[in-house]
PDB file of N, CA and C in Angstrom:
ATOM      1  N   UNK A   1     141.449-136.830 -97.786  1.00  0.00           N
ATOM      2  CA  UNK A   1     142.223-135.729 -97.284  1.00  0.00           C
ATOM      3  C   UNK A   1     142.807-134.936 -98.445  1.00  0.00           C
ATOM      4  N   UNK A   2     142.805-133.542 -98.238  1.00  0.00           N
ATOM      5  CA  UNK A   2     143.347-133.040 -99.313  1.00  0.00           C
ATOM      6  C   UNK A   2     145.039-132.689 -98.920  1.00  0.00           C
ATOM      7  N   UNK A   3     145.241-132.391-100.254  1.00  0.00           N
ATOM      8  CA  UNK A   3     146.961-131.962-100.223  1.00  0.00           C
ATOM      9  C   UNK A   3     147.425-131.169 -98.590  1.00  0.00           C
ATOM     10  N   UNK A   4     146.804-130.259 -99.072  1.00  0.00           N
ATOM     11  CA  UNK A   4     146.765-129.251 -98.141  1.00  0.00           C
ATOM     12  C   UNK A   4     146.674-129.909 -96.540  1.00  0.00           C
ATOM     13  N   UNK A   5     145.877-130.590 -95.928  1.00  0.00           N
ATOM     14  CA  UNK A   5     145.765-130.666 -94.819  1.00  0.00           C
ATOM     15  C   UNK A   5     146.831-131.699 -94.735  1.00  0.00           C
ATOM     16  N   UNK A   6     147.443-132.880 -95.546  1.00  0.00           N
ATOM     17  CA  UNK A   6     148.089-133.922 -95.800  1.00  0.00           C
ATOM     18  C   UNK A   6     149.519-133.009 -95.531  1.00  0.00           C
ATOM     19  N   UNK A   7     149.921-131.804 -95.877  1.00  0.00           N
ATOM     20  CA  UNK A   7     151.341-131.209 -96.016  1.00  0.00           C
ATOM     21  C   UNK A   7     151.221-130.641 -94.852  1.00  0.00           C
ATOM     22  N   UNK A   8     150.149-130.095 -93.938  1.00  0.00           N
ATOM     23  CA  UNK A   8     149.864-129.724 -92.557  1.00  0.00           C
ATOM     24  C   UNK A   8     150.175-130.749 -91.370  1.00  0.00           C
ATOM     25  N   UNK A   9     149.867-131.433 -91.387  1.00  0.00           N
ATOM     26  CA  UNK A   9     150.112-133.088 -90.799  1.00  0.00           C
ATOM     27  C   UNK A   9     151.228-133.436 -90.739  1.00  0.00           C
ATOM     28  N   UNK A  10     151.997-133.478 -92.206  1.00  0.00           N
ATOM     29  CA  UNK A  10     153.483-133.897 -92.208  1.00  0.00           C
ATOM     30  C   UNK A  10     154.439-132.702 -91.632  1.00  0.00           C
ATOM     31  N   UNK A  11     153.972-131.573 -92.041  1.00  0.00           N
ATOM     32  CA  UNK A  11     154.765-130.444 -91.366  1.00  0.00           C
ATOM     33  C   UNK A  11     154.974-130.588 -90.024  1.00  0.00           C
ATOM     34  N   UNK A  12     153.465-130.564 -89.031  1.00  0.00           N
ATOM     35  CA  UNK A  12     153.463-130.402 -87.598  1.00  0.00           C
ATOM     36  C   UNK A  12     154.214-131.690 -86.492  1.00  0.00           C
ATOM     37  N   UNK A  13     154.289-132.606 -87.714  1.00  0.00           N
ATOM     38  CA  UNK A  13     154.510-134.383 -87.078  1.00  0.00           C
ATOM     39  C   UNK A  13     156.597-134.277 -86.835  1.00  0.00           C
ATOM     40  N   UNK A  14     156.823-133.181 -88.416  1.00  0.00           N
ATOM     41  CA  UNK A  14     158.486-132.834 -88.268  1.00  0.00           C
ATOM     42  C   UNK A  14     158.510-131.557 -87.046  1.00  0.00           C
ATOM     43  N   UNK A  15     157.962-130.715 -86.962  1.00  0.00           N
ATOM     44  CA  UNK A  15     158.209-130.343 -85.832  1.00  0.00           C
ATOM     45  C   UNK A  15     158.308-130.749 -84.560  1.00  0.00           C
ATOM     46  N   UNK A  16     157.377-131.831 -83.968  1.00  0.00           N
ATOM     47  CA  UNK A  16     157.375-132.402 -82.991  1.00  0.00           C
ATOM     48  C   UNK A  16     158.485-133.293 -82.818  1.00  0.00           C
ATOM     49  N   UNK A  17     159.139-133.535 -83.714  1.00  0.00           N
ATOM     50  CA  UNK A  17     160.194-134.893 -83.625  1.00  0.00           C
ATOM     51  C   UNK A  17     161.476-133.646 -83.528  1.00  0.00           C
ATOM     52  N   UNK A  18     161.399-133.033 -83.917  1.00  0.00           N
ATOM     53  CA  UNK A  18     162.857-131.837 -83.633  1.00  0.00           C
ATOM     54  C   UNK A  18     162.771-131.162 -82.285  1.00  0.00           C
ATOM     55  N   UNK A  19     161.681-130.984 -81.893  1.00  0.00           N
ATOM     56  CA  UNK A  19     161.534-130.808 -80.829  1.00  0.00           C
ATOM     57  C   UNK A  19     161.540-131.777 -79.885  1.00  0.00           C
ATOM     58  N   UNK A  20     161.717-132.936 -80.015  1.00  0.00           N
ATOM     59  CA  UNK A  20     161.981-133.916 -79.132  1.00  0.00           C
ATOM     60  C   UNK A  20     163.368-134.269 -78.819  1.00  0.00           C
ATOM     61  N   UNK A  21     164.165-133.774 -79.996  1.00  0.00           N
ATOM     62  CA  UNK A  21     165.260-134.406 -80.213  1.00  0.00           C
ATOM     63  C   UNK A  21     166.427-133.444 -79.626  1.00  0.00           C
ATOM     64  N   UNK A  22     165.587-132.153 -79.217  1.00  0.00           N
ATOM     65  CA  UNK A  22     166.104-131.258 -78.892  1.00  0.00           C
ATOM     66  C   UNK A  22     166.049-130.867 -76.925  1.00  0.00           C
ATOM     67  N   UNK A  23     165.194-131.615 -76.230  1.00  0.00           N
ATOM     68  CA  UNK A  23     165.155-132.076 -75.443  1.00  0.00           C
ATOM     69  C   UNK A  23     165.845-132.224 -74.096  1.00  0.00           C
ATOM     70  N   UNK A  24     166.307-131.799 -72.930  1.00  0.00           N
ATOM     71  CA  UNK A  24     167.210-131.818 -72.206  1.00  0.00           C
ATOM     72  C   UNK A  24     167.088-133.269 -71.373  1.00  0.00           C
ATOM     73  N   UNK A  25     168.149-133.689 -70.804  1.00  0.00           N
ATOM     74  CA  UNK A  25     168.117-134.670 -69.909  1.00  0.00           C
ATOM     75  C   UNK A  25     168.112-134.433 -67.838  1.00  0.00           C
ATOM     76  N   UNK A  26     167.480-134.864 -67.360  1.00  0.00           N
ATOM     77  CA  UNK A  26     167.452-134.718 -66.192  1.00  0.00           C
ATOM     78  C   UNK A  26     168.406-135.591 -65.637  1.00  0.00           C
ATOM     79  N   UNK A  27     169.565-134.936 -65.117  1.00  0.00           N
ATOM     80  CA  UNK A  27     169.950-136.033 -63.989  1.00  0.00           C
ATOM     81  C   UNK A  27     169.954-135.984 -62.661  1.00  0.00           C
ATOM     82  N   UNK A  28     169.225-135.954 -61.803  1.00  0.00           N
ATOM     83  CA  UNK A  28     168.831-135.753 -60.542  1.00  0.00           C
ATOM     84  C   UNK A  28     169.720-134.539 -59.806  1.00  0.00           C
ATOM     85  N   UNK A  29     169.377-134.698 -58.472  1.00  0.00           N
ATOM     86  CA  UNK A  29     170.466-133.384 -57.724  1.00  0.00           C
ATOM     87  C   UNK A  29     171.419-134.067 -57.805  1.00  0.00           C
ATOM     88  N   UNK A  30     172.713-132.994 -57.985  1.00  0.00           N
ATOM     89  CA  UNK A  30     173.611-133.136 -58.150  1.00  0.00           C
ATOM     90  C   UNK A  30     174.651-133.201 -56.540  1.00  0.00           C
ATOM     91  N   UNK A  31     175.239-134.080 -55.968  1.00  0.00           N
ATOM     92  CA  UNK A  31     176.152-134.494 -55.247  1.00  0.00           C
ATOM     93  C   UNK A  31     177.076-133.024 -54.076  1.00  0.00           C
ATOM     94  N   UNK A  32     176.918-132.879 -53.206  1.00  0.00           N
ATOM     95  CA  UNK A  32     177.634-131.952 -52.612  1.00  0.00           C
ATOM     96  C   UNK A  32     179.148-131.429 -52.932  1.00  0.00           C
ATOM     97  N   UNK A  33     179.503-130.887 -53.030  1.00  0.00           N
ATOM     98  CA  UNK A  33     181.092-130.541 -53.237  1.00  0.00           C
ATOM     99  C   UNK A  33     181.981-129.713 -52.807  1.00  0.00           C
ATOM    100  N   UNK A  34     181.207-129.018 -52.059  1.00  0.00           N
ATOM    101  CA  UNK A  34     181.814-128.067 -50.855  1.00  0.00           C
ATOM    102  C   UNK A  34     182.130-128.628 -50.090  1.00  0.00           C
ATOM    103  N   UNK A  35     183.936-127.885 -49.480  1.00  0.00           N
ATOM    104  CA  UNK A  35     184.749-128.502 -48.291  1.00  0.00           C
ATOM    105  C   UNK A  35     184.611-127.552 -47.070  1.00  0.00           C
ATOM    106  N   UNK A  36     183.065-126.748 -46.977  1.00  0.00           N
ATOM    107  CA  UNK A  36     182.967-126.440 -45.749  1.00  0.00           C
ATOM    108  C   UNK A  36     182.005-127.252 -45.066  1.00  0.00           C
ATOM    109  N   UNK A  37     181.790-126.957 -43.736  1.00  0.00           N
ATOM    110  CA  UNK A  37     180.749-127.825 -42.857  1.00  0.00           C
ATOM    111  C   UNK A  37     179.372-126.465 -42.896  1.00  0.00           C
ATOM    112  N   UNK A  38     178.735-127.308 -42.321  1.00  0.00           N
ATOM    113  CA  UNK A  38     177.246-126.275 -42.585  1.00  0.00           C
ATOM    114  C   UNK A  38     177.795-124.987 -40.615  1.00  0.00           C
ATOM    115  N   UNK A  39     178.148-124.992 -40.652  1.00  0.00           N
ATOM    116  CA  UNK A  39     178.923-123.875 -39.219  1.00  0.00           C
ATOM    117  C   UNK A  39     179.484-123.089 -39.927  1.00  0.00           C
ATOM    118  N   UNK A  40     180.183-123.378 -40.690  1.00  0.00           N
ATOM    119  CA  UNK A  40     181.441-122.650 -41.661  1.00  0.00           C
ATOM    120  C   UNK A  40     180.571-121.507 -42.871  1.00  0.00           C
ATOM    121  N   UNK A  41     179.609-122.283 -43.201  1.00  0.00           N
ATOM    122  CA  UNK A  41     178.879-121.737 -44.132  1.00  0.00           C
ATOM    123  C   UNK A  41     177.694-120.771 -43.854  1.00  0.00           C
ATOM    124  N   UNK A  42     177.402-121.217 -42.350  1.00  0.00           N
ATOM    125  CA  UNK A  42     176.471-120.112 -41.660  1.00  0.00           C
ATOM    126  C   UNK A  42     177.398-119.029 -41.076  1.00  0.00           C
ATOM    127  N   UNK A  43     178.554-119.087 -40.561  1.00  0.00           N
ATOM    128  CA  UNK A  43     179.217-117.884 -40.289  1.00  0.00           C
ATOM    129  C   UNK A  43     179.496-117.173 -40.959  1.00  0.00           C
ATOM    130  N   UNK A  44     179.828-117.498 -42.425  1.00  0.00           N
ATOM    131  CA  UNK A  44     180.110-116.572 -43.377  1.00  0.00           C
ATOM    132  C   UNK A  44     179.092-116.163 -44.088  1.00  0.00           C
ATOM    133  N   UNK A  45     177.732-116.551 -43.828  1.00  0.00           N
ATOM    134  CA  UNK A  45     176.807-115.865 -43.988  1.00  0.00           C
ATOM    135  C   UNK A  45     175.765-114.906 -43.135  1.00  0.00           C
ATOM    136  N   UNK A  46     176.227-115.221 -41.842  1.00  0.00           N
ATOM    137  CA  UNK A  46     175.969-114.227 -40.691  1.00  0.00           C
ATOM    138  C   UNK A  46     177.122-112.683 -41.125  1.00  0.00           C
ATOM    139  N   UNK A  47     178.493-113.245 -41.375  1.00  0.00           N
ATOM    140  CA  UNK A  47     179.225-112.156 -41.675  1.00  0.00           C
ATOM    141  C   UNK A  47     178.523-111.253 -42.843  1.00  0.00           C
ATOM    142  N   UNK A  48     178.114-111.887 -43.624  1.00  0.00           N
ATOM    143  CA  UNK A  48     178.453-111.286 -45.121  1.00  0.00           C
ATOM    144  C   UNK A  48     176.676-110.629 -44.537  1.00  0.00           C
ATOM    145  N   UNK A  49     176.032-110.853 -43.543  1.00  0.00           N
ATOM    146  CA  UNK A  49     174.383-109.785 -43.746  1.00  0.00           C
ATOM    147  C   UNK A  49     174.818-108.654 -42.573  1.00  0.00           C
ATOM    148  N   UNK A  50     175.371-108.871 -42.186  1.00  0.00           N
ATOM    149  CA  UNK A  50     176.180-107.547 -41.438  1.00  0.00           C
ATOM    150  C   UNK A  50     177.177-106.825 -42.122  1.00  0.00           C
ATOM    151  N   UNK A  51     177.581-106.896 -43.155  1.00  0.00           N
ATOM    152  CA  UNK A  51     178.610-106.072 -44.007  1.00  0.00           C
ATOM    153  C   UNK A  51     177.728-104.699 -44.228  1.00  0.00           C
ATOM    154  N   UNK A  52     178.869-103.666 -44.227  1.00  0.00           N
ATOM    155  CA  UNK A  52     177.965-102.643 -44.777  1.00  0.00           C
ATOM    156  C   UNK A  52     178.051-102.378 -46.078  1.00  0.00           C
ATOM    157  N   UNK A  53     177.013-101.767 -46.413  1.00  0.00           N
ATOM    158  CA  UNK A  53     177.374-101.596 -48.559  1.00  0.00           C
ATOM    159  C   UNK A  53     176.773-102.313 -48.902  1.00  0.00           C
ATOM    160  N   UNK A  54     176.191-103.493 -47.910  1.00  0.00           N
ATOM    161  CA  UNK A  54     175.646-105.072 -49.336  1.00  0.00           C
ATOM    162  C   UNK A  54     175.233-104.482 -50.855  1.00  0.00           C
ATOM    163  N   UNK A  55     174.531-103.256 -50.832  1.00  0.00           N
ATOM    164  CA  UNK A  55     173.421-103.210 -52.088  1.00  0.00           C
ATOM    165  C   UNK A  55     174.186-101.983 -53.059  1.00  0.00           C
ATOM    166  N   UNK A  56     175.446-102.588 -52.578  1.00  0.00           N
ATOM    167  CA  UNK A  56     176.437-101.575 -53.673  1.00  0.00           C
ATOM    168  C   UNK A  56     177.359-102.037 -54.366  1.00  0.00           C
ATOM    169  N   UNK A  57     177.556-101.726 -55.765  1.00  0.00           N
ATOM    170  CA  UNK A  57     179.041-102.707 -56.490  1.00  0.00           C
ATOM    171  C   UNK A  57     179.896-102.235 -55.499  1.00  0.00           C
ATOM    172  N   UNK A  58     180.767-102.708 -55.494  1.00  0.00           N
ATOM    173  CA  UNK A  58     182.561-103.092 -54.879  1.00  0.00           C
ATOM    174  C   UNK A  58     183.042-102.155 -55.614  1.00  0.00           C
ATOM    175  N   UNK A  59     182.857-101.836 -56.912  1.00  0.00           N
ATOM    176  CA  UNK A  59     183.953-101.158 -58.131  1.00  0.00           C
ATOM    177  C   UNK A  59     183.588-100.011 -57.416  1.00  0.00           C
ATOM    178  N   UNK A  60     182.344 -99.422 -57.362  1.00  0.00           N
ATOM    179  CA  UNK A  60     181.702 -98.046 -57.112  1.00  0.00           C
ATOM    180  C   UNK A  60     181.645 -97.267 -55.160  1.00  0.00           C
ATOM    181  N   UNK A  61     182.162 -97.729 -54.980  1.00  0.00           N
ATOM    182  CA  UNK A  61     182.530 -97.358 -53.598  1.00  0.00           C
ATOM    183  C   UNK A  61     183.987 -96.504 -53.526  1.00  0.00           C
ATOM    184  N   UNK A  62     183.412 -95.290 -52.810  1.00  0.00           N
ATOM    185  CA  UNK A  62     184.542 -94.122 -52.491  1.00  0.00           C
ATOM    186  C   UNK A  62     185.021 -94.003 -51.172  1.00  0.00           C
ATOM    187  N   UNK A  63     185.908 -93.998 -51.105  1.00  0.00           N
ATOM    188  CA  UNK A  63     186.211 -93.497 -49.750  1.00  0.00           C
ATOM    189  C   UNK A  63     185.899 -91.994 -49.235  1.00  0.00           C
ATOM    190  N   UNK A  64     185.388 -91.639 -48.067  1.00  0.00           N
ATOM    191  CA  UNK A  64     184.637 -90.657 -47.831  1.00  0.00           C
ATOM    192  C   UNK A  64     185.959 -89.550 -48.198  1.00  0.00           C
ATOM    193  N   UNK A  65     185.961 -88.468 -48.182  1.00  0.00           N
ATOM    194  CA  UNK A  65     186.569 -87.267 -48.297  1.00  0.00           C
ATOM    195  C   UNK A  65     186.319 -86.666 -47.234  1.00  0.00           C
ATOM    196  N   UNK A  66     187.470 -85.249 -46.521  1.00  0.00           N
ATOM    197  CA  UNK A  66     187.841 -84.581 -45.704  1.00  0.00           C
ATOM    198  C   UNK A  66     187.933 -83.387 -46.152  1.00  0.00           C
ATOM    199  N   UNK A  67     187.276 -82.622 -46.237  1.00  0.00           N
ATOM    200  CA  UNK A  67     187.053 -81.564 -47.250  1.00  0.00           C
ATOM    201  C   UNK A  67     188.205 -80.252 -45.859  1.00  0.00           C
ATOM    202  N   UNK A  68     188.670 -79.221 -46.481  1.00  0.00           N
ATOM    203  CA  UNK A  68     189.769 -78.284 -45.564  1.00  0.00           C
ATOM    204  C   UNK A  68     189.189 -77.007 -45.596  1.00  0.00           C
ATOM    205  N   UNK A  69     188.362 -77.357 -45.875  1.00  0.00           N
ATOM    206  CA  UNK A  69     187.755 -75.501 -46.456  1.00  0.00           C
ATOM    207  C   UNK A  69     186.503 -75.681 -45.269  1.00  0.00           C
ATOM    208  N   UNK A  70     185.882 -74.512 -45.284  1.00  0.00           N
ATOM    209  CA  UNK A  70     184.891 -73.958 -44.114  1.00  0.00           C
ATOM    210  C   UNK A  70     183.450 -74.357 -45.010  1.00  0.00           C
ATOM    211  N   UNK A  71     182.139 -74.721 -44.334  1.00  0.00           N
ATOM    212  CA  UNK A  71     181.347 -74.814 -45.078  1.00  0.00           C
ATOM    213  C   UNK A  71     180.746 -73.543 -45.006  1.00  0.00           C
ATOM    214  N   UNK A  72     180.410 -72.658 -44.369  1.00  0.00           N
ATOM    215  CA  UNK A  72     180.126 -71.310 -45.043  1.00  0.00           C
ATOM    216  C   UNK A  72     180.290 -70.811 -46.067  1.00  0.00           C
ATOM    217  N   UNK A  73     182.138 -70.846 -46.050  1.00  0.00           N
ATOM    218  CA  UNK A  73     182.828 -70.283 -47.001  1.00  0.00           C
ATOM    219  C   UNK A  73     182.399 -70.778 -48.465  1.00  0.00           C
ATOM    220  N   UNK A  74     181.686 -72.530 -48.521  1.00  0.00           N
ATOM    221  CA  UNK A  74     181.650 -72.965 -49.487  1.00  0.00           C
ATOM    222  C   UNK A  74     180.428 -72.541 -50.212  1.00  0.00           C
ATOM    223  N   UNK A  75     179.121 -72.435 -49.128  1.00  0.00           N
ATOM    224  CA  UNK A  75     178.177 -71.598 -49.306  1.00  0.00           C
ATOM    225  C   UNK A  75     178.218 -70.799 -49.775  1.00  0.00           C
ATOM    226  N   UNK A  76     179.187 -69.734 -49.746  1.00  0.00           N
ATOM    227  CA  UNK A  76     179.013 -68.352 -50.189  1.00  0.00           C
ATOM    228  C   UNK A  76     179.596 -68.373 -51.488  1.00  0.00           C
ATOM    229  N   UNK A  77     180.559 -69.335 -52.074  1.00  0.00           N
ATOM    230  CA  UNK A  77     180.688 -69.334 -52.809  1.00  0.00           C
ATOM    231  C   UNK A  77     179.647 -69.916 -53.711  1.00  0.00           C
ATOM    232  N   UNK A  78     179.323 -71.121 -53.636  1.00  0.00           N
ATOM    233  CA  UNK A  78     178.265 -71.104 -54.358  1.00  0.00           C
ATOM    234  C   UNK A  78     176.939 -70.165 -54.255  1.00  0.00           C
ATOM    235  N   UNK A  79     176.562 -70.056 -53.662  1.00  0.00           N
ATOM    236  CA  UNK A  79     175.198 -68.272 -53.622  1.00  0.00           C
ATOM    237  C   UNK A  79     175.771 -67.216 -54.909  1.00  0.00           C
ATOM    238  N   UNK A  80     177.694 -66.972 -54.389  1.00  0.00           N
ATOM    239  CA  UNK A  80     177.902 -65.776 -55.698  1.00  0.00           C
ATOM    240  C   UNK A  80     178.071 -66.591 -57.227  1.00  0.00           C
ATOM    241  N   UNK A  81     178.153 -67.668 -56.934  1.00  0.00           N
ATOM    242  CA  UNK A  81     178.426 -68.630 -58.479  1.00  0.00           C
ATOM    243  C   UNK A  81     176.487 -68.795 -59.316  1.00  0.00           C
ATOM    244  N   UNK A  82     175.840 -68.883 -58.178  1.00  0.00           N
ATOM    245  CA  UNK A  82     174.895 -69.066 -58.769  1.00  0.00           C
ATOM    246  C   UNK A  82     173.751 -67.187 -59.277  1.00  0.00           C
ATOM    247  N   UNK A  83     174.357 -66.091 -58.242  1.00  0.00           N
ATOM    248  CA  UNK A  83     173.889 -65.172 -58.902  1.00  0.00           C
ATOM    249  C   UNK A  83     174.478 -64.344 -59.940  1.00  0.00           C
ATOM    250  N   UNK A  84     175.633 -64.972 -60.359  1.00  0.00           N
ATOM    251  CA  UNK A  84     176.486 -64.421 -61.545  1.00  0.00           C
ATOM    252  C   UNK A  84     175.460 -64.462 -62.324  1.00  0.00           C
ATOM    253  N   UNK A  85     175.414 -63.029 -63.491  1.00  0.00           N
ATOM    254  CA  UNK A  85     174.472 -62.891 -64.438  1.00  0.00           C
ATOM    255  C   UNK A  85     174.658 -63.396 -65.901  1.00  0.00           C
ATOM    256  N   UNK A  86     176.260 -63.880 -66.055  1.00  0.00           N
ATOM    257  CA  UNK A  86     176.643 -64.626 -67.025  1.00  0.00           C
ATOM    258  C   UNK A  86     176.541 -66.538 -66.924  1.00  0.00           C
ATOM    259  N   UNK A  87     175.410 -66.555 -66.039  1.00  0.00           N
ATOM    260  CA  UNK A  87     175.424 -68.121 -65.879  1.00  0.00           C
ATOM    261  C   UNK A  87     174.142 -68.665 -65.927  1.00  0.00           C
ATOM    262  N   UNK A  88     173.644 -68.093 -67.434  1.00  0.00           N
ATOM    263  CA  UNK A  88     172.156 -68.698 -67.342  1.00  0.00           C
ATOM    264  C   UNK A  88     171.944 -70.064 -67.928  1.00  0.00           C
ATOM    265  N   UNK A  89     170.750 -70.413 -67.800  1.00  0.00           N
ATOM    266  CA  UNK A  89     170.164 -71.532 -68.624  1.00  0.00           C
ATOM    267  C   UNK A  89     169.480 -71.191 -70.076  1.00  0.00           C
ATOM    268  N   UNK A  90     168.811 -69.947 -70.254  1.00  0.00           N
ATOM    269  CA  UNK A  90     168.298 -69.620 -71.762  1.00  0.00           C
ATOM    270  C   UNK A  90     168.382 -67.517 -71.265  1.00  0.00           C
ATOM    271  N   UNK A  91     167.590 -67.102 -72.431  1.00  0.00           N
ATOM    272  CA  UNK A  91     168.003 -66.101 -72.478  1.00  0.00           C
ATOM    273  C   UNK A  91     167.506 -65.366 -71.718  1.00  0.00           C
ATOM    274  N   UNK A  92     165.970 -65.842 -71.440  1.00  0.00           N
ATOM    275  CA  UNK A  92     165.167 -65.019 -70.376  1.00  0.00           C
ATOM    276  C   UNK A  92     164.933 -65.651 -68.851  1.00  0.00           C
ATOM    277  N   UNK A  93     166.339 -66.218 -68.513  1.00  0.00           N
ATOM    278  CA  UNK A  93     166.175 -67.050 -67.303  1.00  0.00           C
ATOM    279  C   UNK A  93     166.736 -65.921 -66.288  1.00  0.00           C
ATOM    280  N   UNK A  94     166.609 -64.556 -66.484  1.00  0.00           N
ATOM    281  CA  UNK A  94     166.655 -63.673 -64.915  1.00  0.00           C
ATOM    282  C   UNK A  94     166.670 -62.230 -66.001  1.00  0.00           C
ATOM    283  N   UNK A  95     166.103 -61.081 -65.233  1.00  0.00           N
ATOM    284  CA  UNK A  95     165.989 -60.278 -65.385  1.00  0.00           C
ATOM    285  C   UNK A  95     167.356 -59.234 -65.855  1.00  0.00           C
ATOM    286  N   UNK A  96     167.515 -58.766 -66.694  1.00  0.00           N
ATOM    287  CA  UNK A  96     168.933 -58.022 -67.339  1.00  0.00           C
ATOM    288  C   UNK A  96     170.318 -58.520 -67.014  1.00  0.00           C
ATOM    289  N   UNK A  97     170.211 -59.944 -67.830  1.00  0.00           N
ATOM    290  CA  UNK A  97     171.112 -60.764 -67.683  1.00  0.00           C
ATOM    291  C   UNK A  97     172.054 -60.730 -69.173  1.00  0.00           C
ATOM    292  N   UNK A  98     173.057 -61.327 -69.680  1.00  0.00           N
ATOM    293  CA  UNK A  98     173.815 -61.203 -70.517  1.00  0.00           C
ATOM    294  C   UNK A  98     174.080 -62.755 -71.229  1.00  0.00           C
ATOM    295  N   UNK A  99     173.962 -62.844 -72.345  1.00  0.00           N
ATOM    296  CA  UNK A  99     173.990 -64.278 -72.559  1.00  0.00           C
ATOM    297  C   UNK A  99     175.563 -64.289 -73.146  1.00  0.00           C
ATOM    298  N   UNK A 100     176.117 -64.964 -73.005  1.00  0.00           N
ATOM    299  CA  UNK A 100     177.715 -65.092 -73.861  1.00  0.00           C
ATOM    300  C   UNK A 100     177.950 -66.237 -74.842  1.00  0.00           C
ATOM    301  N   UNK A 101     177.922 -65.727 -75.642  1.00  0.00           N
ATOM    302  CA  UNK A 101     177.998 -66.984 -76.731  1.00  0.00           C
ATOM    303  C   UNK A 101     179.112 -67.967 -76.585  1.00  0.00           C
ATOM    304  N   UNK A 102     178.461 -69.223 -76.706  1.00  0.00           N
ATOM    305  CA  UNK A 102     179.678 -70.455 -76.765  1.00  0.00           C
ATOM    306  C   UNK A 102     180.695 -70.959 -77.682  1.00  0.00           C
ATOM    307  N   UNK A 103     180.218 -70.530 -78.922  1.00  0.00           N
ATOM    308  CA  UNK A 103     181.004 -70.512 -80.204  1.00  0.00           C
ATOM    309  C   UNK A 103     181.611 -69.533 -80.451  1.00  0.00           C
ATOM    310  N   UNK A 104     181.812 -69.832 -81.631  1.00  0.00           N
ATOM    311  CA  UNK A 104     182.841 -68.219 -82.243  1.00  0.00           C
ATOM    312  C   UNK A 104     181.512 -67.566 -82.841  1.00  0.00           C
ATOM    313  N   UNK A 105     181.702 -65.987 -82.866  1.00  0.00           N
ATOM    314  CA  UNK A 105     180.854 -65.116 -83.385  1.00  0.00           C
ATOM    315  C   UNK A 105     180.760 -65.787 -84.820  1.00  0.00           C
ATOM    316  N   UNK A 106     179.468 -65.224 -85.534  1.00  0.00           N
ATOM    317  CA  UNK A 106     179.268 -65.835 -87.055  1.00  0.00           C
ATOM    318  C   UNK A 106     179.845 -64.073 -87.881  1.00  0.00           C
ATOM    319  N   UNK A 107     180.545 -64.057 -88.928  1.00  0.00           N
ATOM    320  CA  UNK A 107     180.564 -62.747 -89.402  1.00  0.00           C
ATOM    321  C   UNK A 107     179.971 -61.862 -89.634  1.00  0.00           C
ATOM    322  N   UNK A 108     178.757 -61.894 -89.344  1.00  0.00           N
ATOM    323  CA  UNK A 108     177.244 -60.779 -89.535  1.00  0.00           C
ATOM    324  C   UNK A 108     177.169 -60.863 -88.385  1.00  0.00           C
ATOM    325  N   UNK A 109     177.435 -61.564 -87.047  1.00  0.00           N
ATOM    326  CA  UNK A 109     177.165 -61.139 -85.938  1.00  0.00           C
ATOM    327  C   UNK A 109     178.183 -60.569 -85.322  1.00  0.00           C
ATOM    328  N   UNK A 110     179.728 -60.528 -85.706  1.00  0.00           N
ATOM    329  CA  UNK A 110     180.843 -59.740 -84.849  1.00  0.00           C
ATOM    330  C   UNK A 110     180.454 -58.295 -84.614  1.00  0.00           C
ATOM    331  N   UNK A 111     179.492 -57.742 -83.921  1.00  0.00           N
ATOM    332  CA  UNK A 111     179.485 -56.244 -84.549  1.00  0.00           C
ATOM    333  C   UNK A 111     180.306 -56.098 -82.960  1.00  0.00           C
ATOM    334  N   UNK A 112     181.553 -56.285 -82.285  1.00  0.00           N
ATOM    335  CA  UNK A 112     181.737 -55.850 -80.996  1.00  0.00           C
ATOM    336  C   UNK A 112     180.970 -56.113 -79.540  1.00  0.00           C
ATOM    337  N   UNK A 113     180.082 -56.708 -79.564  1.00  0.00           N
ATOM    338  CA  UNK A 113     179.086 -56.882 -78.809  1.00  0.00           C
ATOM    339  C   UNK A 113     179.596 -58.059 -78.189  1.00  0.00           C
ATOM    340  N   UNK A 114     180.091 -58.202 -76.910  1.00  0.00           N
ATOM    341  CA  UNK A 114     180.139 -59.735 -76.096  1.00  0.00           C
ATOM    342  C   UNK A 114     179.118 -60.486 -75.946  1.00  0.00           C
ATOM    343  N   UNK A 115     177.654 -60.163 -75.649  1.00  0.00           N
ATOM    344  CA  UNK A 115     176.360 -61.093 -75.343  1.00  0.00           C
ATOM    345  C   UNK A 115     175.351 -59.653 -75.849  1.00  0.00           C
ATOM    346  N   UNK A 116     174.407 -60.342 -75.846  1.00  0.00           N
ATOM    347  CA  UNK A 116     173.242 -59.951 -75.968  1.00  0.00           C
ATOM    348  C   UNK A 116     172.516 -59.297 -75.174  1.00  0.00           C
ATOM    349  N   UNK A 117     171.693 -58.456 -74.803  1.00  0.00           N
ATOM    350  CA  UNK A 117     171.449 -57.949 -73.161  1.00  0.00           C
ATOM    351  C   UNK A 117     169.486 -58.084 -73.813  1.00  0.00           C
ATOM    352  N   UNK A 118     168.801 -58.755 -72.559  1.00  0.00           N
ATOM    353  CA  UNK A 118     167.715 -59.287 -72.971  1.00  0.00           C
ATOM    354  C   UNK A 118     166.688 -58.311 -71.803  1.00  0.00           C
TER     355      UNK A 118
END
């Protein structure tokens, strides 16, 4: 045998023993410990598949809202919010629209001008 396969051998023989040693123990099922009866434990699981929400966190649940305003009214407001011509997405997103800058003017660009007209 050469070195080589001899240091292969001893290598793979220490792995197997660390891996043995590393090993978990089985100790069978473990003993009941619940102080309900199996009635007790099916009712509260009949309850809990009739809950509503099951497939929602607890944290993330709102209570509904009662809104006082008219839904027309809310309509119409949004229709004039969305055809405002100062409320685009880029510059050529509607026909003779006005873009308004979000920053402060740069000093070569203050010439008086509020937006750009495209």
């Amino acid at each position: 045998m050469t070195k080589s396969k001899l240091f292969a051998a001893a290598a793979i023989a220490l792995l197997t023993a660390a891996g043995a040693a590393q090993a978990e123990t089985y100790e069978g099922v473990h003993p009941v410990t619940s102080g309900l009866s199996r009635t007790e434990v099916q009712d509260q699981a009949v309850a809990a598949a009739h809950a509503k929400n099951q497939n929602v966190a607890s944290g993330s649940l709102v209570a509904a809202s009662v809104s006082q305003r008219d839904r027309s009214a809310v309509q119409r407001e949004a229709v004039a919010a969305a055809a405002n011509p100062l409320q685009n997405v880029s510059a050529g997103s509607k026909v003779n629209s006005v873009v308004v800058p979000t920053s402060a003017p740069a000093a070569s660009a203050a010439s008086g001008s509020q937006g750009t007209r495209m």
